[in-house]
N, C-alpha and C. Protein backbone atom coordinates (compact mmCIF):
# COMPACT_ATOMS: atom_id res chain seq x y z
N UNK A 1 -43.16 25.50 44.47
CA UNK A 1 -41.90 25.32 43.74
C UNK A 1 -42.13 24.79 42.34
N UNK A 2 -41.18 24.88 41.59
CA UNK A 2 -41.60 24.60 40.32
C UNK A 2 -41.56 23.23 39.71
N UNK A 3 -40.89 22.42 40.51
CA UNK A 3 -40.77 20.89 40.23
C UNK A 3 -42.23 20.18 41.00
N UNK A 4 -43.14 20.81 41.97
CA UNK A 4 -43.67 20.12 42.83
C UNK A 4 -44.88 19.24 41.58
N UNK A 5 -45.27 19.61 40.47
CA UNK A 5 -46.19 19.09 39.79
C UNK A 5 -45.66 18.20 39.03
N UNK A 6 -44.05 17.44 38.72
CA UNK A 6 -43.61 16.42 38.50
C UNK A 6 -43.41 15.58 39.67
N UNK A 7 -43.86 15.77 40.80
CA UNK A 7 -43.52 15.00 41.89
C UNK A 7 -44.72 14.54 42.22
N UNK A 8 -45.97 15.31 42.38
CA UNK A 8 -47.00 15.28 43.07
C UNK A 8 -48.00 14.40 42.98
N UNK A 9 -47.70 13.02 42.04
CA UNK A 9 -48.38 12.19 41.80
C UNK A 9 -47.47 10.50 41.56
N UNK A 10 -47.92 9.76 42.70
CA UNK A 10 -47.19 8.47 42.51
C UNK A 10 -47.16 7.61 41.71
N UNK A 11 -46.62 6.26 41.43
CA UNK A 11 -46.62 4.86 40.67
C UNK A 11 -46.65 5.17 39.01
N UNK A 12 -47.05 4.26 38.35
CA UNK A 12 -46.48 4.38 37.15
C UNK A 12 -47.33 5.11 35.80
N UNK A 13 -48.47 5.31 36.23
CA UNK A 13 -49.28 6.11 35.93
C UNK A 13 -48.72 7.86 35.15
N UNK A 14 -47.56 8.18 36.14
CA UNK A 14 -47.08 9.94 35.95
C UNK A 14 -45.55 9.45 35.74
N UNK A 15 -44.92 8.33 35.50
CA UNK A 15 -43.54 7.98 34.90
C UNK A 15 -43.32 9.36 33.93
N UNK A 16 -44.50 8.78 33.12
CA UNK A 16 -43.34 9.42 31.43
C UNK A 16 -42.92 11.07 31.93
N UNK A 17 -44.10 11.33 32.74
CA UNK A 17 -44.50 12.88 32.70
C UNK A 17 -43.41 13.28 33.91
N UNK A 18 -43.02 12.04 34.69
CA UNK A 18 -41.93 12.63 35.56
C UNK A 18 -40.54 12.87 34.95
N UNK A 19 -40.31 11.85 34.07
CA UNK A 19 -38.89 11.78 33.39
C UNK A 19 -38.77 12.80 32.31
N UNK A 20 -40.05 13.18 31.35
CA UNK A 20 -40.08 14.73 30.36
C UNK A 20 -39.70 16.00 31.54
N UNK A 21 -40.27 16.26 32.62
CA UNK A 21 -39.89 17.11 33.41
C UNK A 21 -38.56 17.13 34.34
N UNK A 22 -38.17 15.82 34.20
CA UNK A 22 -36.36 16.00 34.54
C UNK A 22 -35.66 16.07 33.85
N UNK A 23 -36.17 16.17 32.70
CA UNK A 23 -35.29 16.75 31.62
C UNK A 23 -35.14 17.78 31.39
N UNK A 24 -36.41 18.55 31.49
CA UNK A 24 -36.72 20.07 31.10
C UNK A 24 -35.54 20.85 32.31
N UNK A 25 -35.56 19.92 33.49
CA UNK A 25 -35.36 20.51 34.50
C UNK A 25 -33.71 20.66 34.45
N UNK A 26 -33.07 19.47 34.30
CA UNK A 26 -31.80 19.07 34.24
C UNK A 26 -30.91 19.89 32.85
N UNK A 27 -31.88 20.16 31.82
CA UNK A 27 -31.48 21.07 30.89
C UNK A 27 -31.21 22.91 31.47
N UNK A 28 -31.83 22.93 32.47
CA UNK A 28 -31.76 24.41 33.11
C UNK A 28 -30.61 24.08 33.72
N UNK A 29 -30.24 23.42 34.94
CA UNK A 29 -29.62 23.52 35.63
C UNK A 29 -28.88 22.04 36.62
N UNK A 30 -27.85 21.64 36.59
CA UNK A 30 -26.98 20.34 36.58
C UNK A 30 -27.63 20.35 38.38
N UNK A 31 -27.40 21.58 39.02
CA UNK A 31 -27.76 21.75 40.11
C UNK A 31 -29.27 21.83 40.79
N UNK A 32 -30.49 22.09 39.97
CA UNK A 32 -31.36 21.69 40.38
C UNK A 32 -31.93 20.78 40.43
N UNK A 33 -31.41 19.64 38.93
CA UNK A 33 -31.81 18.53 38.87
C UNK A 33 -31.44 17.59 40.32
N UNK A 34 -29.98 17.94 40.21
CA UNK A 34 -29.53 16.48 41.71
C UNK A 34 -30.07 17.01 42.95
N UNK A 35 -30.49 18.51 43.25
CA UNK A 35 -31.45 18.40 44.28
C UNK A 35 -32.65 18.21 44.33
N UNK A 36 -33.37 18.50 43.01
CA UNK A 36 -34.48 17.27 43.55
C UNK A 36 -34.66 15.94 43.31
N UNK A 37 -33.75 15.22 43.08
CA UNK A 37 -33.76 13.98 42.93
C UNK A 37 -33.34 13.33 43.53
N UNK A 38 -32.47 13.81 44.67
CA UNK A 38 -31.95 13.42 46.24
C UNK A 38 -33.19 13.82 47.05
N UNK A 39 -33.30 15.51 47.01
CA UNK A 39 -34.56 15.73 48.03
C UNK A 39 -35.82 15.74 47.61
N UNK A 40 -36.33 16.04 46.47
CA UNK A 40 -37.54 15.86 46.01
C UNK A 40 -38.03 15.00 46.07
N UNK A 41 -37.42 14.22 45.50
CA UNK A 41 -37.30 12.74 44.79
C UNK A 41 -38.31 11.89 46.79
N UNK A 42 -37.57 12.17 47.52
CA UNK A 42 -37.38 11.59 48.53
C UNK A 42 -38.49 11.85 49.69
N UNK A 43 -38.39 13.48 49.67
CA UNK A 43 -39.91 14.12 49.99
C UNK A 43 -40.87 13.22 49.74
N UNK A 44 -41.15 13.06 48.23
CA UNK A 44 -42.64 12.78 47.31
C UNK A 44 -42.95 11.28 47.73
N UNK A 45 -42.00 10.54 47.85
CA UNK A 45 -41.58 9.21 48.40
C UNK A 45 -42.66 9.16 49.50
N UNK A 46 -41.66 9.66 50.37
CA UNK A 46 -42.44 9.88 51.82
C UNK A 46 -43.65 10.48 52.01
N UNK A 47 -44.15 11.44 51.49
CA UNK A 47 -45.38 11.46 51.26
C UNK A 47 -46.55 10.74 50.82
N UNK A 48 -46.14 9.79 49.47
CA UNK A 48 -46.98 8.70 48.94
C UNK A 48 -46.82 7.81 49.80
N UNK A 49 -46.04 7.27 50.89
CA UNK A 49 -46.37 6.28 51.58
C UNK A 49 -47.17 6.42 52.45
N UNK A 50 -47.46 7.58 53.23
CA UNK A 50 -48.33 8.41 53.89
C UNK A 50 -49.35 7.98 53.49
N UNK A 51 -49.55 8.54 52.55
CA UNK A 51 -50.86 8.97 51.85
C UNK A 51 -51.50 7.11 51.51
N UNK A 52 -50.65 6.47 51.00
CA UNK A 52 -51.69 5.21 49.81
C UNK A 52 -51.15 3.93 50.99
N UNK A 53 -50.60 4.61 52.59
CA UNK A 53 -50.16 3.03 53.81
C UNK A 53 -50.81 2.03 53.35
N UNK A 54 -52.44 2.45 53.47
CA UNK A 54 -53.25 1.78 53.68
C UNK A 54 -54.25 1.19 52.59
N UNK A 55 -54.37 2.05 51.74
CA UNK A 55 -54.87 1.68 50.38
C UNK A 55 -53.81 1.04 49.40
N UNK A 56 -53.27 1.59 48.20
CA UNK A 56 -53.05 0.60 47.27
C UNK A 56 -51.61 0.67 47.12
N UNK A 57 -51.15 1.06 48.51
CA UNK A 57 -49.09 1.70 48.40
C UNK A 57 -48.61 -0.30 47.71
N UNK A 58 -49.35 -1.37 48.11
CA UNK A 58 -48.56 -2.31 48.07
C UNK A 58 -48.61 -2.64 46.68
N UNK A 59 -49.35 -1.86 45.74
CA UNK A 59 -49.58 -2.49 44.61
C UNK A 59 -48.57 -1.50 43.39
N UNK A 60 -47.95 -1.09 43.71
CA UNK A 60 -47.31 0.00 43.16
C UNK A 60 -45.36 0.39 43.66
N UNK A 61 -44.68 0.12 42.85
CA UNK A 61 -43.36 0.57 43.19
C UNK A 61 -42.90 1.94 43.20
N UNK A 62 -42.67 2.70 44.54
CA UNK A 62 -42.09 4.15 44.52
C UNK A 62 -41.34 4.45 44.13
């Protein structure tokens, strides 16, 4: 999908690069933005907790 490479990386490190790409995104379409930012958004969430439980999830705000 075409949002998955603004999602696909957690904590504050990929901020700027997430918020330039909800823009790009939200400029296309009012409707793709609020779905992925309800479901994307939420997906990627759940995935990084997965992924960093055990390593460095506590050092970092999702």
């Amino acid at each position: 999908r075409v949002n998955d490479k603004c999602l696909s990386e957690g904590g504050t490190e990929s901020q700027n690069h997430f918020h330039r790409c909800k823009r790009r995104i939200l400029n296309k379409s009012n409707e793709v933005y609020l779905y992925m930012t309800i479901v994307e958004r939420h997906q990627q969430r759940e995935r990084y907790k997965a992924q960093h439980l055990n390593s460095s999830y506590g050092k970092k705000k999702v």
